[in-house]
Protein backbone atom coordinates (compact mmCIF):
# COMPACT_ATOMS: atom_id res chain seq x y z
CA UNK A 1 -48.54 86.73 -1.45
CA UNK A 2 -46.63 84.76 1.37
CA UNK A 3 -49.44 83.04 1.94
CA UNK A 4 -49.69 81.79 -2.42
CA UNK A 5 -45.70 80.91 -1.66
CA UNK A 6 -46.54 78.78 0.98
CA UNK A 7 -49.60 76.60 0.08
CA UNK A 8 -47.11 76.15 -3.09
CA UNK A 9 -44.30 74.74 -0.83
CA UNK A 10 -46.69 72.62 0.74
CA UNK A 11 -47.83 71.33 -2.60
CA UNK A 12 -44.26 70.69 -3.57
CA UNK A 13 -43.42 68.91 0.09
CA UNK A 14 -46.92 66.49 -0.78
CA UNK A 15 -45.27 65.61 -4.38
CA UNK A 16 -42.28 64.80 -3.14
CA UNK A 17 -43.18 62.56 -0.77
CA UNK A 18 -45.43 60.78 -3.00
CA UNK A 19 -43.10 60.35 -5.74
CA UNK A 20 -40.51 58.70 -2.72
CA UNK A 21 -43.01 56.63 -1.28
CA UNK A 22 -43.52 55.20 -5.00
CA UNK A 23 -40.14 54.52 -5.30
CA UNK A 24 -39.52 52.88 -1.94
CA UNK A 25 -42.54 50.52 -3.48
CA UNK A 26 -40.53 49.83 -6.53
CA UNK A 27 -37.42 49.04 -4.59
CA UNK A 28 -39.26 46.71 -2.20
CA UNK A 29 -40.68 44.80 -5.63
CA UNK A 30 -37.48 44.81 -7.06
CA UNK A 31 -36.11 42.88 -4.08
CA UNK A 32 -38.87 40.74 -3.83
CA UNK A 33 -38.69 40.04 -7.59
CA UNK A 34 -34.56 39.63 -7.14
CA UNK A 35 -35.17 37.29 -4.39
CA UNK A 36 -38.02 35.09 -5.85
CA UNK A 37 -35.73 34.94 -9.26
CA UNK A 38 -32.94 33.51 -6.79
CA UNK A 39 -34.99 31.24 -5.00
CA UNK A 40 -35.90 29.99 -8.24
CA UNK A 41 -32.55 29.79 -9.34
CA UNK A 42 -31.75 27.76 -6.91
CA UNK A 43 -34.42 25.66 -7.14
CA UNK A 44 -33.42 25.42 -10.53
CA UNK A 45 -29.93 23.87 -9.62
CA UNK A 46 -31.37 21.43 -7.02
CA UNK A 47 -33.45 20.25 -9.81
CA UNK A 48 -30.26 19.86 -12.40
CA UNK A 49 -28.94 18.20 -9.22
CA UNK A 50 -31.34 15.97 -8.76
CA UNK A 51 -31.41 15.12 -12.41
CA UNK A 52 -28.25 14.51 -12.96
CA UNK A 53 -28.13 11.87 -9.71
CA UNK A 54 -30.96 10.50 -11.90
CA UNK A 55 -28.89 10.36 -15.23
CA UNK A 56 -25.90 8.78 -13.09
CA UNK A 57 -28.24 6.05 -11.35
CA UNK A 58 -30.11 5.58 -15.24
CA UNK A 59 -26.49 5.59 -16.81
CA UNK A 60 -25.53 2.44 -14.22
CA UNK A 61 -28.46 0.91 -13.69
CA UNK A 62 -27.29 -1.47 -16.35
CA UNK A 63 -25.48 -4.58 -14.68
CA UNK A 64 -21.97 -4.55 -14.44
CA UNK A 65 -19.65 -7.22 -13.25
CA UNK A 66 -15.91 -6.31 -11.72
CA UNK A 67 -13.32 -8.74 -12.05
CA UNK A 68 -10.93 -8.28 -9.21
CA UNK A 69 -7.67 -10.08 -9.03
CA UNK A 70 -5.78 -10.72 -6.08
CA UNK A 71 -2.98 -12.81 -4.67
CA UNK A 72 -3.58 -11.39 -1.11
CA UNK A 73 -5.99 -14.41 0.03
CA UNK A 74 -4.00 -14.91 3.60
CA UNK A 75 -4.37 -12.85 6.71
CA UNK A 76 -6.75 -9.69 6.72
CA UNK A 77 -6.76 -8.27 3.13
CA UNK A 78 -10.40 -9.91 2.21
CA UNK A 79 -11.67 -8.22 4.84
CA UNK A 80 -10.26 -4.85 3.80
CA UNK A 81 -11.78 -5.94 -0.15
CA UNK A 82 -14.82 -7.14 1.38
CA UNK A 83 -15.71 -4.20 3.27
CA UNK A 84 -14.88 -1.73 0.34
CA UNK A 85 -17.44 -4.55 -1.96
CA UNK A 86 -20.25 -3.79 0.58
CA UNK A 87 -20.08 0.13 0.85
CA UNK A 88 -19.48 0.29 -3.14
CA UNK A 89 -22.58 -2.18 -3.49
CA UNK A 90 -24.57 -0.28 -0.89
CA UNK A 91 -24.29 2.45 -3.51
CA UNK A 92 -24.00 1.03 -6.81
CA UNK A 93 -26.60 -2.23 -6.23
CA UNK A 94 -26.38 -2.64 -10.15
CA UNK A 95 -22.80 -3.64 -9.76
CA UNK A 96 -21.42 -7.08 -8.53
CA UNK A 97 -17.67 -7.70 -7.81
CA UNK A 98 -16.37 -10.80 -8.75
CA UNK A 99 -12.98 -11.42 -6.32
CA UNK A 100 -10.72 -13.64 -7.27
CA UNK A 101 -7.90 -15.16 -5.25
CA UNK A 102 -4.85 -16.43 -7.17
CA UNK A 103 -1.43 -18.15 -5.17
CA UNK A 104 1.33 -15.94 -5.71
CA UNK A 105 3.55 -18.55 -7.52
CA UNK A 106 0.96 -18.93 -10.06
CA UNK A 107 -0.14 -15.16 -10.21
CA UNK A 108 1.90 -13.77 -12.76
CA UNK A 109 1.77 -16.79 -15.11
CA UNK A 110 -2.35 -16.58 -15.17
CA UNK A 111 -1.75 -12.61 -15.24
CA UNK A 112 0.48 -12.88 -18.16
CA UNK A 113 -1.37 -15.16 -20.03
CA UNK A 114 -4.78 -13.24 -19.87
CA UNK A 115 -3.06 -9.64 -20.48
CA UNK A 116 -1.81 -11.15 -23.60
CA UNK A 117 -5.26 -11.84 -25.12
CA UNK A 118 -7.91 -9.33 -25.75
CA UNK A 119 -9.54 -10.12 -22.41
CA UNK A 120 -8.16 -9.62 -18.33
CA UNK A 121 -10.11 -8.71 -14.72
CA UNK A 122 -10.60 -5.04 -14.48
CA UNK A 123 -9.06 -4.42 -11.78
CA UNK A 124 -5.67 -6.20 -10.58
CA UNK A 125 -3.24 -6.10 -8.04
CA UNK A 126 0.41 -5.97 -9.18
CA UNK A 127 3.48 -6.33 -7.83
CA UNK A 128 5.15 -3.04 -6.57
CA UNK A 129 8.99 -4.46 -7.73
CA UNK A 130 10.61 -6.39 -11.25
CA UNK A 131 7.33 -7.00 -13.32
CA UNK A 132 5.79 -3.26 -12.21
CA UNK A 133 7.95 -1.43 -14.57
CA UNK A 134 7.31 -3.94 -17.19
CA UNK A 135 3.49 -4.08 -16.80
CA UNK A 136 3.18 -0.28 -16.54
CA UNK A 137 5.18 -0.23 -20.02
CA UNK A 138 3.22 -3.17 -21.98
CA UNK A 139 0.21 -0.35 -23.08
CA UNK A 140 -2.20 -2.58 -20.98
CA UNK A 141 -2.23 -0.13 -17.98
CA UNK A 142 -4.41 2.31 -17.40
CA UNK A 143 -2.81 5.75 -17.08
CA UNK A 144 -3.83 7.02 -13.70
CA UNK A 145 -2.22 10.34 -12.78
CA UNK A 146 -5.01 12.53 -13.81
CA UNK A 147 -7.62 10.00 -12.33
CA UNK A 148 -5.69 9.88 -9.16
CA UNK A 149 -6.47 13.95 -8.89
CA UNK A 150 -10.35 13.45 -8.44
CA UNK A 151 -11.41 11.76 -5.48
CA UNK A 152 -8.20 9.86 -3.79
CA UNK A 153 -6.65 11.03 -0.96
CA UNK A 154 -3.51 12.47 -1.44
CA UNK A 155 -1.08 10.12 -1.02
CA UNK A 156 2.36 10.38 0.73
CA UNK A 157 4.99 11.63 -1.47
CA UNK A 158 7.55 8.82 -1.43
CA UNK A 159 4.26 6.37 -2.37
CA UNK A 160 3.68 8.65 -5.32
CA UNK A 161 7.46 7.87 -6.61
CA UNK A 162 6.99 4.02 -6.20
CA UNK A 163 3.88 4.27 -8.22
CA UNK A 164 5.66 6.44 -10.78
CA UNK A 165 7.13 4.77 -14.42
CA UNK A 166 8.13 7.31 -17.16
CA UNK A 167 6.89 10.39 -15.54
CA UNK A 168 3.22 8.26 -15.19
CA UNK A 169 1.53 7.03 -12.07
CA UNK A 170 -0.08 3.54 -12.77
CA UNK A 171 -1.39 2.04 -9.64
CA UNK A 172 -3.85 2.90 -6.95
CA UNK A 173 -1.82 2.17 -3.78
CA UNK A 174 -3.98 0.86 -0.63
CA UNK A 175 -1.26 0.61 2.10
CA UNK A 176 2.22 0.89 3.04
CA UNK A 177 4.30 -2.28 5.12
CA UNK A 178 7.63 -2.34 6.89
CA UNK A 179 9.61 -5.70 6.84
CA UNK A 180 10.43 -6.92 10.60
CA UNK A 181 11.14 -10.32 12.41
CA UNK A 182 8.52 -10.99 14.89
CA UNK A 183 9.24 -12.61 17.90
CA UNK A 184 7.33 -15.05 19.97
CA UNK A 185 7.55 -12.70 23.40
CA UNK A 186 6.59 -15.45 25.75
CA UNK A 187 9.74 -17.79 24.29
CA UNK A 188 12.46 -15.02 25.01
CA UNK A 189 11.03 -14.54 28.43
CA UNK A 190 10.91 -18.18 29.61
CA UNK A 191 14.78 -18.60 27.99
CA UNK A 192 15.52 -15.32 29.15
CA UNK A 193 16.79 -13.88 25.60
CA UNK A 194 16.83 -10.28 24.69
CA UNK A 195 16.36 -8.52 21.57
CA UNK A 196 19.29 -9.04 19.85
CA UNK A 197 20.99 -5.90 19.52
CA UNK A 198 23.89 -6.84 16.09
CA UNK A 199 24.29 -9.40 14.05
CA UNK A 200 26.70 -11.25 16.19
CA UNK A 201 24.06 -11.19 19.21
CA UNK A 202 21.44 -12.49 16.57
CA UNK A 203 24.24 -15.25 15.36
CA UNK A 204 24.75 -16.23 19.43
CA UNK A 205 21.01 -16.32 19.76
CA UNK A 206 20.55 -18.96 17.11
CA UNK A 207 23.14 -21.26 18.96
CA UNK A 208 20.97 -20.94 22.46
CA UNK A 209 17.57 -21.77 20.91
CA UNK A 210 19.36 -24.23 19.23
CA UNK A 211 20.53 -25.87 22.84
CA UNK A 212 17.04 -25.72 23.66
CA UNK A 213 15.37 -27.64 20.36
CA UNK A 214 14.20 -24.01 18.66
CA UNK A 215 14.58 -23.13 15.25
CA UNK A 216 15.72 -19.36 15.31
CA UNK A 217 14.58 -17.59 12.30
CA UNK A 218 11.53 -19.81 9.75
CA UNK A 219 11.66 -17.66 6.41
CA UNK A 220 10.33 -20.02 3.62
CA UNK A 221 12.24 -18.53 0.44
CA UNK A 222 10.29 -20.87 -1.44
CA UNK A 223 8.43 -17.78 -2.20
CA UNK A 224 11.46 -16.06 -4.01
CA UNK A 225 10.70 -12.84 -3.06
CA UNK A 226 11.46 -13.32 0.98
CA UNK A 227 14.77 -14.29 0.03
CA UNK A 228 15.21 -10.72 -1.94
CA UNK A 229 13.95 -9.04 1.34
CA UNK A 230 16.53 -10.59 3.51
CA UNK A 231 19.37 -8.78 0.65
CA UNK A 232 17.32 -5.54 0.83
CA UNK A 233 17.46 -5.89 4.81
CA UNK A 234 21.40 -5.84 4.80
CA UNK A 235 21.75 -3.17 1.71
CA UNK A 236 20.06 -0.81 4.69
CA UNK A 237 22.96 -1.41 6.36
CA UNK A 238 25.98 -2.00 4.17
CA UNK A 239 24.89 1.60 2.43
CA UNK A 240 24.73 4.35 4.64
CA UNK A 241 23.95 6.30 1.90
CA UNK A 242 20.63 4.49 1.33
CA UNK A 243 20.82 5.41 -2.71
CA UNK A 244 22.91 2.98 -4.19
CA UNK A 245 19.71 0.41 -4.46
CA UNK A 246 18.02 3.39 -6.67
CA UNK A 247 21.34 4.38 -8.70
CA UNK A 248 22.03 0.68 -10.07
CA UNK A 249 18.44 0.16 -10.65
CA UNK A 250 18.71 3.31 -12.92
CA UNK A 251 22.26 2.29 -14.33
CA UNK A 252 24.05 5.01 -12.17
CA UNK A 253 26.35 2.69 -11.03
CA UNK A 254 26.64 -1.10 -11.14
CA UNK A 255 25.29 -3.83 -9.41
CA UNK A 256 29.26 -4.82 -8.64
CA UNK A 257 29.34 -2.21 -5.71
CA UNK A 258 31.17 -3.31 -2.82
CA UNK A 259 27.85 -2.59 -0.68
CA UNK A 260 25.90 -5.30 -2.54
CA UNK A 261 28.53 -7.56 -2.82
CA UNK A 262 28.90 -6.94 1.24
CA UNK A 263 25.07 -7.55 1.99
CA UNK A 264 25.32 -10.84 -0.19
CA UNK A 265 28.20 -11.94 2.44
CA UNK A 266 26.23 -10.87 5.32
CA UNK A 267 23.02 -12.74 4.22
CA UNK A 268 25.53 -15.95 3.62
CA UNK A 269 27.27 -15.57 7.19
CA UNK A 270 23.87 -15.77 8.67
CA UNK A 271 23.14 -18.71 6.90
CA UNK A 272 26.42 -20.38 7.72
CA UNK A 273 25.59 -19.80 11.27
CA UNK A 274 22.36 -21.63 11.54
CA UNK A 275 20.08 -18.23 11.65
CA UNK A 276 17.41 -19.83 10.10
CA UNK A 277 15.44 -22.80 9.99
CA UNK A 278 17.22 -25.84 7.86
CA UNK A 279 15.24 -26.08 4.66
CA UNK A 280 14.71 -22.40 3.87
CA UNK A 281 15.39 -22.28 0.66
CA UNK A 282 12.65 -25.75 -0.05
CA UNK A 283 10.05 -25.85 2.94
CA UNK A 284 6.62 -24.73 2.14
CA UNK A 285 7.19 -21.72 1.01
CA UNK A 286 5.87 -18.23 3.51
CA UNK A 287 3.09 -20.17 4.85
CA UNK A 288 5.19 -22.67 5.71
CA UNK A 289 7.56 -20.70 7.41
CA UNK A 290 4.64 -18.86 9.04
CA UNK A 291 3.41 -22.56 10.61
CA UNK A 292 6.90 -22.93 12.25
CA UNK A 293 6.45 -19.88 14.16
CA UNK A 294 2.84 -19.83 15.09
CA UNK A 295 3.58 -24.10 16.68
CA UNK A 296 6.64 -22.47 18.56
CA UNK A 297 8.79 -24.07 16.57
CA UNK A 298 10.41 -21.56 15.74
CA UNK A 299 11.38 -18.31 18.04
CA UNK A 300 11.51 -15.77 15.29
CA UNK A 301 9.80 -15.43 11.76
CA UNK A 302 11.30 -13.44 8.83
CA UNK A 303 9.86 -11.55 6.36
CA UNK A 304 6.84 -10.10 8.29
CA UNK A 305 5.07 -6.49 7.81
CA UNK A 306 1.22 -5.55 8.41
CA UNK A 307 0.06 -7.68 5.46
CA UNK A 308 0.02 -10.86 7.88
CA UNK A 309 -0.22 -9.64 11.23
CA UNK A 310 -4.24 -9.95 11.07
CA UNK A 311 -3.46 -13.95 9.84
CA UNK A 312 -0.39 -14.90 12.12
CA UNK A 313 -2.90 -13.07 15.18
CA UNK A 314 -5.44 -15.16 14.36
CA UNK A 315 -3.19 -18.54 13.93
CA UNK A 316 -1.52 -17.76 17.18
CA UNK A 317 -5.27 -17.65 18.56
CA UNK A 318 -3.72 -16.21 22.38
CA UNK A 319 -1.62 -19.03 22.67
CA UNK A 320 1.26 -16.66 23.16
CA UNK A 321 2.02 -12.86 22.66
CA UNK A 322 4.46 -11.78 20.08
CA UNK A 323 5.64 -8.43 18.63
CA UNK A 324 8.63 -6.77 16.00
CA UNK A 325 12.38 -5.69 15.50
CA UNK A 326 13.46 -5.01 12.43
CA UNK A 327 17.04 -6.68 11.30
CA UNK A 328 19.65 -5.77 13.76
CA UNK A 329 22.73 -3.50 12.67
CA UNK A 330 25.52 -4.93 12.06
CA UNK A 331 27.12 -3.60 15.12
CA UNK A 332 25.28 -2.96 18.80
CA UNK A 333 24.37 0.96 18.99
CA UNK A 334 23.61 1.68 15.77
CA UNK A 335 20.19 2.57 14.52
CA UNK A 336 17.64 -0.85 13.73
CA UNK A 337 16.43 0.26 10.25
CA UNK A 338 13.51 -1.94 8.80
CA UNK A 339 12.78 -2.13 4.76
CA UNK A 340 9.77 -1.53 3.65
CA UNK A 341 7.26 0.31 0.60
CA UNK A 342 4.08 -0.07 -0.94
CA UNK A 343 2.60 -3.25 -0.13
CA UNK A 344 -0.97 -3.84 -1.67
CA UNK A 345 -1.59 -1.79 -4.99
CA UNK A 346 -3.76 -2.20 -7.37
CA UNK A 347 -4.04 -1.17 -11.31
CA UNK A 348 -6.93 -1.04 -14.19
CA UNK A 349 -7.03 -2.76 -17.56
CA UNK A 350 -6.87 -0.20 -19.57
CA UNK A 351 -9.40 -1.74 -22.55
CA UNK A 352 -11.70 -2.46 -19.62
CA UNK A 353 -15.44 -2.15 -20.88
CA UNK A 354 -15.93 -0.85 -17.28
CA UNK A 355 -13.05 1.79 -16.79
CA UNK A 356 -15.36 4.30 -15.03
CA UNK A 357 -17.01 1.91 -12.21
CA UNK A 358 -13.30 0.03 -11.86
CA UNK A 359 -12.04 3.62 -11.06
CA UNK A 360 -15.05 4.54 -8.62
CA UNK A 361 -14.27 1.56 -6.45
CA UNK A 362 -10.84 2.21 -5.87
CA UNK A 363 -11.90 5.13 -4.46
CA UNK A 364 -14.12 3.33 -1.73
CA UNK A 365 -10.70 1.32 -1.07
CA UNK A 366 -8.85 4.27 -0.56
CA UNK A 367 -11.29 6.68 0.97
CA UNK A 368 -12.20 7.52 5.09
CA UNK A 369 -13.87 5.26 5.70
CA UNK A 370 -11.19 2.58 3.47
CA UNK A 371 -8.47 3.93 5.33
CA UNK A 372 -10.81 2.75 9.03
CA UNK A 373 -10.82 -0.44 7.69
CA UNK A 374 -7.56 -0.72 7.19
CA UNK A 375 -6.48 0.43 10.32
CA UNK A 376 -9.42 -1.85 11.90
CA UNK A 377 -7.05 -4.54 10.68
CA UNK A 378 -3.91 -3.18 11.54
CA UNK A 379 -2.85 -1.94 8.04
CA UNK A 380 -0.79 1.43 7.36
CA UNK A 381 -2.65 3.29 4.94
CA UNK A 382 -0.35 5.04 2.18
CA UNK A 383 -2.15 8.55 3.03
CA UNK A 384 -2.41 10.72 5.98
CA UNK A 385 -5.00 9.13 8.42
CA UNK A 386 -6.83 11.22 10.52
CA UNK A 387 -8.83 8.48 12.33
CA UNK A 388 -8.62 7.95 16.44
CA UNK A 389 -6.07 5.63 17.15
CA UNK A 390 -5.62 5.83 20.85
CA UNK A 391 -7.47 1.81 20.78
CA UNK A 392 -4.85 0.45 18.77
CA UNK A 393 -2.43 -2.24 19.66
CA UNK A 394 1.32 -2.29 20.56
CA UNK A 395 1.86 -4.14 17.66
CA UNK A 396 0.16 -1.81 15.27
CA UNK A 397 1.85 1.37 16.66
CA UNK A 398 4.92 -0.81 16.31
CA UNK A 399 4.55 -0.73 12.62
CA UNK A 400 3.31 2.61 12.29
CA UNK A 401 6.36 4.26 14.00
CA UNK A 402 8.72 1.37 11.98
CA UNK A 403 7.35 3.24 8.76
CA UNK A 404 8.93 6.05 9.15
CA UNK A 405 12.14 4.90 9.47
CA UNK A 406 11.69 2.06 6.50
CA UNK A 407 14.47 1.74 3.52
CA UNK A 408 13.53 0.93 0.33
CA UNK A 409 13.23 -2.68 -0.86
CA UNK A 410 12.56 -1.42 -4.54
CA UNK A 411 13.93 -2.72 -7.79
CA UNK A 412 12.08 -1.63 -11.02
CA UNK A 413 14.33 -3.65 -13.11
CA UNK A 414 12.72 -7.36 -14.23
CA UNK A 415 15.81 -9.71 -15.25
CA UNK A 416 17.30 -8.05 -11.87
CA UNK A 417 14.92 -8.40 -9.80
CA UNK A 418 14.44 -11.87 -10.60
CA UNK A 419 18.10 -12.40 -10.48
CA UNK A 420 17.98 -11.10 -6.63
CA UNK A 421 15.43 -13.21 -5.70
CA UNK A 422 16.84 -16.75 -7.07
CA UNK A 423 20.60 -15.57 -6.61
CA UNK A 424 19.24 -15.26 -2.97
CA UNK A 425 17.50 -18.73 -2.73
CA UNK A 426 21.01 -20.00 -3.78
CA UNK A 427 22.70 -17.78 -0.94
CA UNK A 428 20.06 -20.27 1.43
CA UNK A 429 20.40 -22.91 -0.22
CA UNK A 430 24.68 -22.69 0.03
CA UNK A 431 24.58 -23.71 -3.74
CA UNK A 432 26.12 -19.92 -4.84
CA UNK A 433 28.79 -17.91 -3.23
CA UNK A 434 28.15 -13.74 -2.88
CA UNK A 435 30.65 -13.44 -5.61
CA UNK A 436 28.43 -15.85 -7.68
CA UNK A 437 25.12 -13.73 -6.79
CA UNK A 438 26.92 -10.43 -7.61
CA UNK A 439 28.12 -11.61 -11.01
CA UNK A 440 24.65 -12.82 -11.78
CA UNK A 441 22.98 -9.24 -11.12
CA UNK A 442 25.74 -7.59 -13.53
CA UNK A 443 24.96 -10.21 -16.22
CA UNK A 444 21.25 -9.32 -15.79
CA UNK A 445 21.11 -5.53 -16.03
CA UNK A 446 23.41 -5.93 -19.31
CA UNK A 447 20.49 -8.06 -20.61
């Protein structure tokens, strides 16, 4: 009987383990079917991949020409646009880039003219004060916030303001400048000046370069907009608030406010005392001014940020080193506070036939390897570089710690921005008093 029990437990023992061994198999082929189903699956996607590369390269193999408009033809900038044309090209050979330089007194006029047809370049650069706010509200703008989510950097958070109309971002911003006076290094050292530390030492300055047959400050307002700066450059001082600029542009308060009306005197006073080169208000405009200072003509030049350093380096061509101070303070000890914003940015025409590719290549402006071209030629770019920059010059970290400390030289308003800039050419000129200015500003913002 115990011997029947047994060969029956051994029986039992056999089953089992057959039945185990069978299902051990049917795991392992599970597995191996699991993992051949992912492998396809993933094969799968690298094929949809693939594909859809494909579709992309069918959907633009079509040719496609991009009108680019620029006023930006001096210093380094085409190299920056060149070098963003060549990587965008490398990739997109179906697409060709058509750059086109305009002078800034004639930009706006040719701008204006072709927005008001059915036809203008797809891409544009725009002013970042006066005619921004208008542009951005004419319905010939692109939108860009959402855009600006997918494949920008993320720009610095007081950029993203400047770029910002009614709640709406409308430009692509490349870089940022600060607003300084270079120097001519060499010339102080041979007449043994000094870095004028107020705006009294500045004022004594112009009378000993004057003694020795040098202009003191060339700043061609010509160009309308220099002669703006040099108001925005006292404001920094005469408001130690540094919001009354952005409460009269919004209406807050008015453009009478002793603080303007005091950096319209200031601006004058310098004048008065032969701070700047005779003729300001009628030379040849900034590259005019620029010439002064590059033939040591002149010790100092006035309005200059990282959009011309590449140009004015070049010019100068070693003949003598030079570097930057902003505007002194109106009294010695106090902090030196340069202006400065947004300086190159660029928008889309919004019925552009080629929205999509105009959109793609402001990325390659704006991404790494953008931003190293920039830097290559000593831009600031308006996001968070990451880049080595232990080979750059004295000049350039200059500018990049003068950034941080940069007031704003914004006004959004049109009729008053224009007002600044010729009520300021008058201030040169000694055709307008600062009351005369002031009263011109309050007449425009009730326009």
């Amino acid at each position: 009987m115990k011997k029947l029990i047994f060969s029956l437990f051994a029986v039992i023992v056999v089953v089992f383990l057959i039945v185990s061994l069978s299902v051990t198999g049917c795991k392992k082929a599970t597995t191996a079917e699991t993992t051949a189903a992912e492998t396809k699956a993933a094969e799968t996607t690298a094929a949809e991949t693939k594909a859809a590369e494909t579709t992309k390269e069918t959907k633009t193999s079509e040719p496609i020409t991009l009108e680019f408009w620029s006023w930006n033809n001096e210093g380094s900038y085409p190299l920056v646009h060149e070098d963003a044309e060549k990587r965008f090209t490398a990739d997109y050979p179906n697409v060709t880039i058509k750059r086109e330089y305009i002078s800034y007194s004639e930009y706006l006029v040719k701008l204006k003219a072709v927005l008001s047809g059915e036809e203008a370049p797809d891409i544009f650069q725009i002013p970042w004060a006066g005619e921004y706010t208008e542009l951005a509200r004419s319905g010939k703008l692109l939108p860009l916030t959402d855009v600006l989510k997918e494949g920008f950097p993320e720009f610095f958070p007081n950029v993203m303001k400047a770029i910002s109309v009614d709640g709406e971002s409308w430009a692509v911003p490349l870089d940022l400048n600060t607003l300084q006076i270079a120097y001519n290094k060499n010339m102080f050292k041979e007449f043994g000046l000094e870095i004028p530390k107020s705006q009294d030492e500045l004022k004594d300055l112009a009378k000993k370069l004057k003694d020795k047959g040098k202009f003191c400050i060339s700043q061609g307002t010509k160009d309308l907009w220099t002669a703006a700066d040099s108001f925005f450059a006292q404001v920094a001082y005469t408001d130690p608030t540094h919001t009354k600029l952005a409460m009269a542009d919004e209406g807050k308060i008015g453009w009478d406010d002793p603080v303007f009306l005091q950096a319209a005197k200031n601006v004058a006073d310098l004048v008065a005392a032969g701070v700047y080169a005779p003729g300001a208000n009628s030379m040849d405009a900034f590259v005019g001014a620029k010439d002064l200072f590059v033939q040591q003509q002149a010790a100092m030049f006035y309005p200059v940020g990282n959009f011309i350093t590449g140009g004015i380096t070049a010019d100068i061509a070693g003949a003598f080193e030079y570097s930057l101070f902003p505007t002194p303070p109106l009294k010695a000890g106090d902090e030196f506070l340069p202006t400065g914003g947004v300086a190159e940015m660029f928008v889309i025409y919004k019925n552009s036939p080629n929205v999509e590719m105009a959109v793609e290549f402001l990325r390659y402006m704006t991404n790494d390897e953008g931003k190293d071209a920039l830097v290559a030629n000593d831009f600031i770019p308006s996001s968070e570089y990451k880049g080595d920059l232990s080979a750059k010059s004295e000049l350039f970290q200059n500018m990049l710690n003068a950034q941080s400390k940069a007031q704003s030289r914004v006004v959004y308003n049109t009729k008053v921005y224009t007002a600044i800039m010729n009520g300021m050419q008058g201030i040169f000129g000694q055709q307008i008093t600062p009351e005369e200015f002031i009263k011109s500003l309050v007449e425009a913002a009730k326009e």
